[in-house]
PDB file of N, CA and C in Angstrom:
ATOM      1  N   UNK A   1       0.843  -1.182   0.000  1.00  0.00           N
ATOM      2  CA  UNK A   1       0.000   0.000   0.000  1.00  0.00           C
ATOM      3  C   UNK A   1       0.890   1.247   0.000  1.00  0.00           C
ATOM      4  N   UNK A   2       0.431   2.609  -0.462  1.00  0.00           N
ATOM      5  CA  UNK A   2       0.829   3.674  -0.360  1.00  0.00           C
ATOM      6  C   UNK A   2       0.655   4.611   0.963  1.00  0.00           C
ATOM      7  N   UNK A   3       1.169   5.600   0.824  1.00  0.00           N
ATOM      8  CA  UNK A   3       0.537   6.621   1.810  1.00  0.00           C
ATOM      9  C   UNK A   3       0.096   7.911   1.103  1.00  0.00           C
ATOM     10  N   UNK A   4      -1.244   7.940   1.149  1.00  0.00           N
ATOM     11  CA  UNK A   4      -1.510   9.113   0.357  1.00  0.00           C
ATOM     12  C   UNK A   4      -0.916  10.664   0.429  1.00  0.00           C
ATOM     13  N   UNK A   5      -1.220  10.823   1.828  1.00  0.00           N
ATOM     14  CA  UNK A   5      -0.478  12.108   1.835  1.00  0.00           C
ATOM     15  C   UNK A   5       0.801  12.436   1.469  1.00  0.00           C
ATOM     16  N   UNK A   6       1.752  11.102   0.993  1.00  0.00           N
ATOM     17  CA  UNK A   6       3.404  11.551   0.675  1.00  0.00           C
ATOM     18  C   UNK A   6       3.101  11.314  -0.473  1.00  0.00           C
ATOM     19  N   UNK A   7       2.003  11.066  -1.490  1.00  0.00           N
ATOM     20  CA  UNK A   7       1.848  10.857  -2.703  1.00  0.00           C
ATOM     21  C   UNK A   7       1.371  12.084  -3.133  1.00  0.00           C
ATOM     22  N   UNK A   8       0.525  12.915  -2.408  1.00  0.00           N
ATOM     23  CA  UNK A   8       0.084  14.127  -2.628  1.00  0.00           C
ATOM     24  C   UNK A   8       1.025  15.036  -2.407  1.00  0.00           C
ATOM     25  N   UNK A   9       1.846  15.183  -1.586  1.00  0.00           N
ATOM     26  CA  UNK A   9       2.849  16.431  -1.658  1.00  0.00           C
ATOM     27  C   UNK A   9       3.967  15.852  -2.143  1.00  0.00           C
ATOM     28  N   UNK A  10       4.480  14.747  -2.961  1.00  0.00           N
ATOM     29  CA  UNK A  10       5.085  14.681  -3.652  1.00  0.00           C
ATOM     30  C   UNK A  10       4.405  15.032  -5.145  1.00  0.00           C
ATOM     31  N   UNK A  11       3.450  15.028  -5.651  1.00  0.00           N
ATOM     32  CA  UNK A  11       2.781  15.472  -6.678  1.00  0.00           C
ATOM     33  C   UNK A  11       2.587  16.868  -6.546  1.00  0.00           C
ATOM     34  N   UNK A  12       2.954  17.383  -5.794  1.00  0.00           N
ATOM     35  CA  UNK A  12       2.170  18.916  -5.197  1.00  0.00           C
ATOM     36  C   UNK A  12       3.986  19.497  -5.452  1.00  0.00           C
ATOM     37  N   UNK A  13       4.772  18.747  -5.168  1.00  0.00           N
ATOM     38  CA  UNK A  13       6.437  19.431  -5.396  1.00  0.00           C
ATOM     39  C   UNK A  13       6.696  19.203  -6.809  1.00  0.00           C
ATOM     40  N   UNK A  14       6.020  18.334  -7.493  1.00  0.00           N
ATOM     41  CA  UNK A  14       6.305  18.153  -9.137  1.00  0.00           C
ATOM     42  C   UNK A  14       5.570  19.582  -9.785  1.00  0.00           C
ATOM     43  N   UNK A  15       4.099  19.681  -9.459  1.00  0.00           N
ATOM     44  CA  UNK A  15       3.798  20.747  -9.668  1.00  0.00           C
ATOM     45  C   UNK A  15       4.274  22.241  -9.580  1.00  0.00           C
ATOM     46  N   UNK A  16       4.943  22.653  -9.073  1.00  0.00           N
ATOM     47  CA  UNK A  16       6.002  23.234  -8.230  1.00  0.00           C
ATOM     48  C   UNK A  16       6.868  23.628  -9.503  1.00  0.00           C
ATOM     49  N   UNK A  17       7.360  22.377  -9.309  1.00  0.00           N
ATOM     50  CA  UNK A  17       8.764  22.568  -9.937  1.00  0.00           C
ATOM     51  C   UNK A  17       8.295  22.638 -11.759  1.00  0.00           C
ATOM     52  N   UNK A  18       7.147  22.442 -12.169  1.00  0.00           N
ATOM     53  CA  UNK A  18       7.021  22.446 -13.395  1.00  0.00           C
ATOM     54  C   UNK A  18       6.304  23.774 -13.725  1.00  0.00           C
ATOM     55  N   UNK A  19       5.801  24.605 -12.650  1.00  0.00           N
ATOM     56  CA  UNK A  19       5.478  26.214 -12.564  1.00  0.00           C
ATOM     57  C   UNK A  19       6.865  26.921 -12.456  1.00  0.00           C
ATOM     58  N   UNK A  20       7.724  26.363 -12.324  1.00  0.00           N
ATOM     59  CA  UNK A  20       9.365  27.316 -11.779  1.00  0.00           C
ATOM     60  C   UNK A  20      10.160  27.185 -12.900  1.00  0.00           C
ATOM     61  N   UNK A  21       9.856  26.125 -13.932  1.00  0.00           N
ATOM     62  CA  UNK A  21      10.747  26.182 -14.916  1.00  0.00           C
ATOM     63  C   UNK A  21       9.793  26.784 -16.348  1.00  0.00           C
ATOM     64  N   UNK A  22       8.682  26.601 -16.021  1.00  0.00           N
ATOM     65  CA  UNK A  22       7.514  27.505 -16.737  1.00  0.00           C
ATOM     66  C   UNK A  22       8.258  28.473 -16.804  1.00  0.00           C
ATOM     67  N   UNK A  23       8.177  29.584 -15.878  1.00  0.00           N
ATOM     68  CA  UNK A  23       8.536  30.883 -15.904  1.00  0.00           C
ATOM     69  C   UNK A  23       9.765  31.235 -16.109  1.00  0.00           C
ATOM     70  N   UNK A  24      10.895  30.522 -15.708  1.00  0.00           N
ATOM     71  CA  UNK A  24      12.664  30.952 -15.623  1.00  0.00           C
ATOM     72  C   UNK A  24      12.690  30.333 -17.143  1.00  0.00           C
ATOM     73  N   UNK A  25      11.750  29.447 -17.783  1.00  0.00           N
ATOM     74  CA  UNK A  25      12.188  29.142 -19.255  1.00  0.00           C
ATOM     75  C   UNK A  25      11.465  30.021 -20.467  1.00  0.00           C
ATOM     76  N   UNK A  26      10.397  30.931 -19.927  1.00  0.00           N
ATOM     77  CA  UNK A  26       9.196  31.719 -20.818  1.00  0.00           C
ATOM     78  C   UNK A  26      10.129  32.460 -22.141  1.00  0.00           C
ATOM     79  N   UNK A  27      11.378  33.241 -21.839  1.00  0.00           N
ATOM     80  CA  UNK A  27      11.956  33.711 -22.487  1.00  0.00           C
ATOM     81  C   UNK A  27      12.409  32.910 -23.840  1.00  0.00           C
ATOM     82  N   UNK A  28      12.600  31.490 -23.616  1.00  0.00           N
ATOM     83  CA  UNK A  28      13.061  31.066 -24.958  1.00  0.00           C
ATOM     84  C   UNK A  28      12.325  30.661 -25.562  1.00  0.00           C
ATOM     85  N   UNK A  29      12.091  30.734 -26.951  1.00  0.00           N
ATOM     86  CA  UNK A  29      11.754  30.715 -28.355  1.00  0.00           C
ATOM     87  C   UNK A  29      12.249  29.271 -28.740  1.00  0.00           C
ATOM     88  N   UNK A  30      13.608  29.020 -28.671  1.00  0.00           N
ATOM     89  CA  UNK A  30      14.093  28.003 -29.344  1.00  0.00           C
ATOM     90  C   UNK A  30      14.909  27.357 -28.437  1.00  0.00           C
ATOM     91  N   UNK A  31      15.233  26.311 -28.244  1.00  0.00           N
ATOM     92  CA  UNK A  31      16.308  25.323 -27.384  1.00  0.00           C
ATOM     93  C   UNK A  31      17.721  26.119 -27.868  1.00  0.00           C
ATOM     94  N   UNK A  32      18.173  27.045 -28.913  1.00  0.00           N
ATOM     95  CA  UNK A  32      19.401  27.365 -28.890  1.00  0.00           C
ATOM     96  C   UNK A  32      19.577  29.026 -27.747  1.00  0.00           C
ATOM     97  N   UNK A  33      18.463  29.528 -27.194  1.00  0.00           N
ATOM     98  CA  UNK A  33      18.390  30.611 -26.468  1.00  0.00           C
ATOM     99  C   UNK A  33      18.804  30.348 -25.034  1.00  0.00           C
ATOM    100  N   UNK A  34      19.216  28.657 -25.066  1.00  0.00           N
ATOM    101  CA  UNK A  34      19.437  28.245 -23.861  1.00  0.00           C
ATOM    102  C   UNK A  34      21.306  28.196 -23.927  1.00  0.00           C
ATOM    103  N   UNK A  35      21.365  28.476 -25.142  1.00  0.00           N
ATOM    104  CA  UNK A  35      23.241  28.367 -25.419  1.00  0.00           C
ATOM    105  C   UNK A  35      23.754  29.278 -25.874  1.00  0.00           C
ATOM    106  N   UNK A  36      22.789  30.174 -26.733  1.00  0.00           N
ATOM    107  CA  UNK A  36      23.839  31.555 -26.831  1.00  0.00           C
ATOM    108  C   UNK A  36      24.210  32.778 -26.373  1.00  0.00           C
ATOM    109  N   UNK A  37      23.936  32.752 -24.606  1.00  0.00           N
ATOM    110  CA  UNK A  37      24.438  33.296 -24.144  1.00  0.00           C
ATOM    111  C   UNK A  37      24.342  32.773 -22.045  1.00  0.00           C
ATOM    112  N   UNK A  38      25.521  32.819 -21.850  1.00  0.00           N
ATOM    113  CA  UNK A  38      25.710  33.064 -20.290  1.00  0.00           C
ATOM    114  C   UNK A  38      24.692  32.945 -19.237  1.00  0.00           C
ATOM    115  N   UNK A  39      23.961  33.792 -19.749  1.00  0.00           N
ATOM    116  CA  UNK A  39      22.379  33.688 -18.943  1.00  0.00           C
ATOM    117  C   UNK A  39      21.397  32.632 -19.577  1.00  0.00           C
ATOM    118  N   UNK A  40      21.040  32.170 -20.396  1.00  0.00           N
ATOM    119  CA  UNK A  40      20.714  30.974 -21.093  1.00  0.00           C
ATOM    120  C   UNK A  40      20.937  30.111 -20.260  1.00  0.00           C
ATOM    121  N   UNK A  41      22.387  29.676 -20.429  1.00  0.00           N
ATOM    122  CA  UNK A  41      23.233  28.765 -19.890  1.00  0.00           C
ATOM    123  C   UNK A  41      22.700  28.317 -18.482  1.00  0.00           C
ATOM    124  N   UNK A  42      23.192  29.704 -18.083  1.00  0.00           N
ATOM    125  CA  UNK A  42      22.571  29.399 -16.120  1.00  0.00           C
ATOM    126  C   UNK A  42      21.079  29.025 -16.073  1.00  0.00           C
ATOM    127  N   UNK A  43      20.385  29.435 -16.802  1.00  0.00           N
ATOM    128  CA  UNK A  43      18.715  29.242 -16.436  1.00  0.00           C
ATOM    129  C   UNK A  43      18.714  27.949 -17.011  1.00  0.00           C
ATOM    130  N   UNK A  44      19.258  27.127 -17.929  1.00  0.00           N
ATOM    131  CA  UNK A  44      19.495  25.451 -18.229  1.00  0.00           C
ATOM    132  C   UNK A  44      19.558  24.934 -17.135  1.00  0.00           C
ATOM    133  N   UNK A  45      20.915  25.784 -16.639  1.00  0.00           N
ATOM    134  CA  UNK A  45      21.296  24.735 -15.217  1.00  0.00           C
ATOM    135  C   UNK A  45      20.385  24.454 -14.120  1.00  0.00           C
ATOM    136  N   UNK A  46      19.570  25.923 -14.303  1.00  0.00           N
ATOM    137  CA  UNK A  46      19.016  25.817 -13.374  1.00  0.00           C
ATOM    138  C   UNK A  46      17.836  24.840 -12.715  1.00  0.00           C
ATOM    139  N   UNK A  47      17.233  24.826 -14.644  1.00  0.00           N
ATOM    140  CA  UNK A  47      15.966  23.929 -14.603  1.00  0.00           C
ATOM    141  C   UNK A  47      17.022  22.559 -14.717  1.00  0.00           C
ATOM    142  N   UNK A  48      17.797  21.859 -14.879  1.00  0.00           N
ATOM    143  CA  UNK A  48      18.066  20.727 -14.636  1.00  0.00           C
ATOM    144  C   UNK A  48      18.123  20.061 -13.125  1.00  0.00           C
ATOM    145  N   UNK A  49      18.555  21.555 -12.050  1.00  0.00           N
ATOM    146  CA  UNK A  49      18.865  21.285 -10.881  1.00  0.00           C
ATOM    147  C   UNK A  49      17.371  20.966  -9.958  1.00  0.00           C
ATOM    148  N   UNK A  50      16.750  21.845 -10.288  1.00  0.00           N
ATOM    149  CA  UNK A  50      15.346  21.701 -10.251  1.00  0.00           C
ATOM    150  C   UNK A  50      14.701  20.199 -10.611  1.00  0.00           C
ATOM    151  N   UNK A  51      15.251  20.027 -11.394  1.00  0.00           N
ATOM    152  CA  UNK A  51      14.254  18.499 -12.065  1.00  0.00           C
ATOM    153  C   UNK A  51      14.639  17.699 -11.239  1.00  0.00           C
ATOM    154  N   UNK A  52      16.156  17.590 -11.016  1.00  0.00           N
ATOM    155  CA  UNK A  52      16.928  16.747 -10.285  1.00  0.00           C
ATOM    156  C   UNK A  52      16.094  16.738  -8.848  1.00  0.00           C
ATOM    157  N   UNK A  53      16.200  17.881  -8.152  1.00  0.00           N
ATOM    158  CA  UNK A  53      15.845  17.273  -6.729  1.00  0.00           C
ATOM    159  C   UNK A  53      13.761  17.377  -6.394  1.00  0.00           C
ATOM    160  N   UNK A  54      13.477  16.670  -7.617  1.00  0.00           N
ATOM    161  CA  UNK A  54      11.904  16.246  -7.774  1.00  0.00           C
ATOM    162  C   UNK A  54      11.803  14.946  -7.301  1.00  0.00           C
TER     163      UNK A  54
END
């Protein structure tokens, strides 16, 4: 069996994290806006770091 409530706020932190890369990613147009420049770059990292601790 599960436990619901760690199923719900683990679904509730996915949500989360898929509103946070929504917005820090709104700016790009194309997957190359994530490489041609510095700030790109970091906001990649960022949403990877993000995904990671989901």
């Amino acid at each position: 069996m599960y436990d619901k409530s760690l199923v719900v706020d683990i679904l509730n932190q996915i949500i989360n994290a898929i509103e946070t890369v929504e917005e820090r990613c709104a700016f790009a147009k194309t997957q190359d806006d994530f490489m041609d420049s510095k700030e790109g770059q970091e906001k990649l990292e960022f949403v990877n770091i993000i995904l990671l601790n989901c």
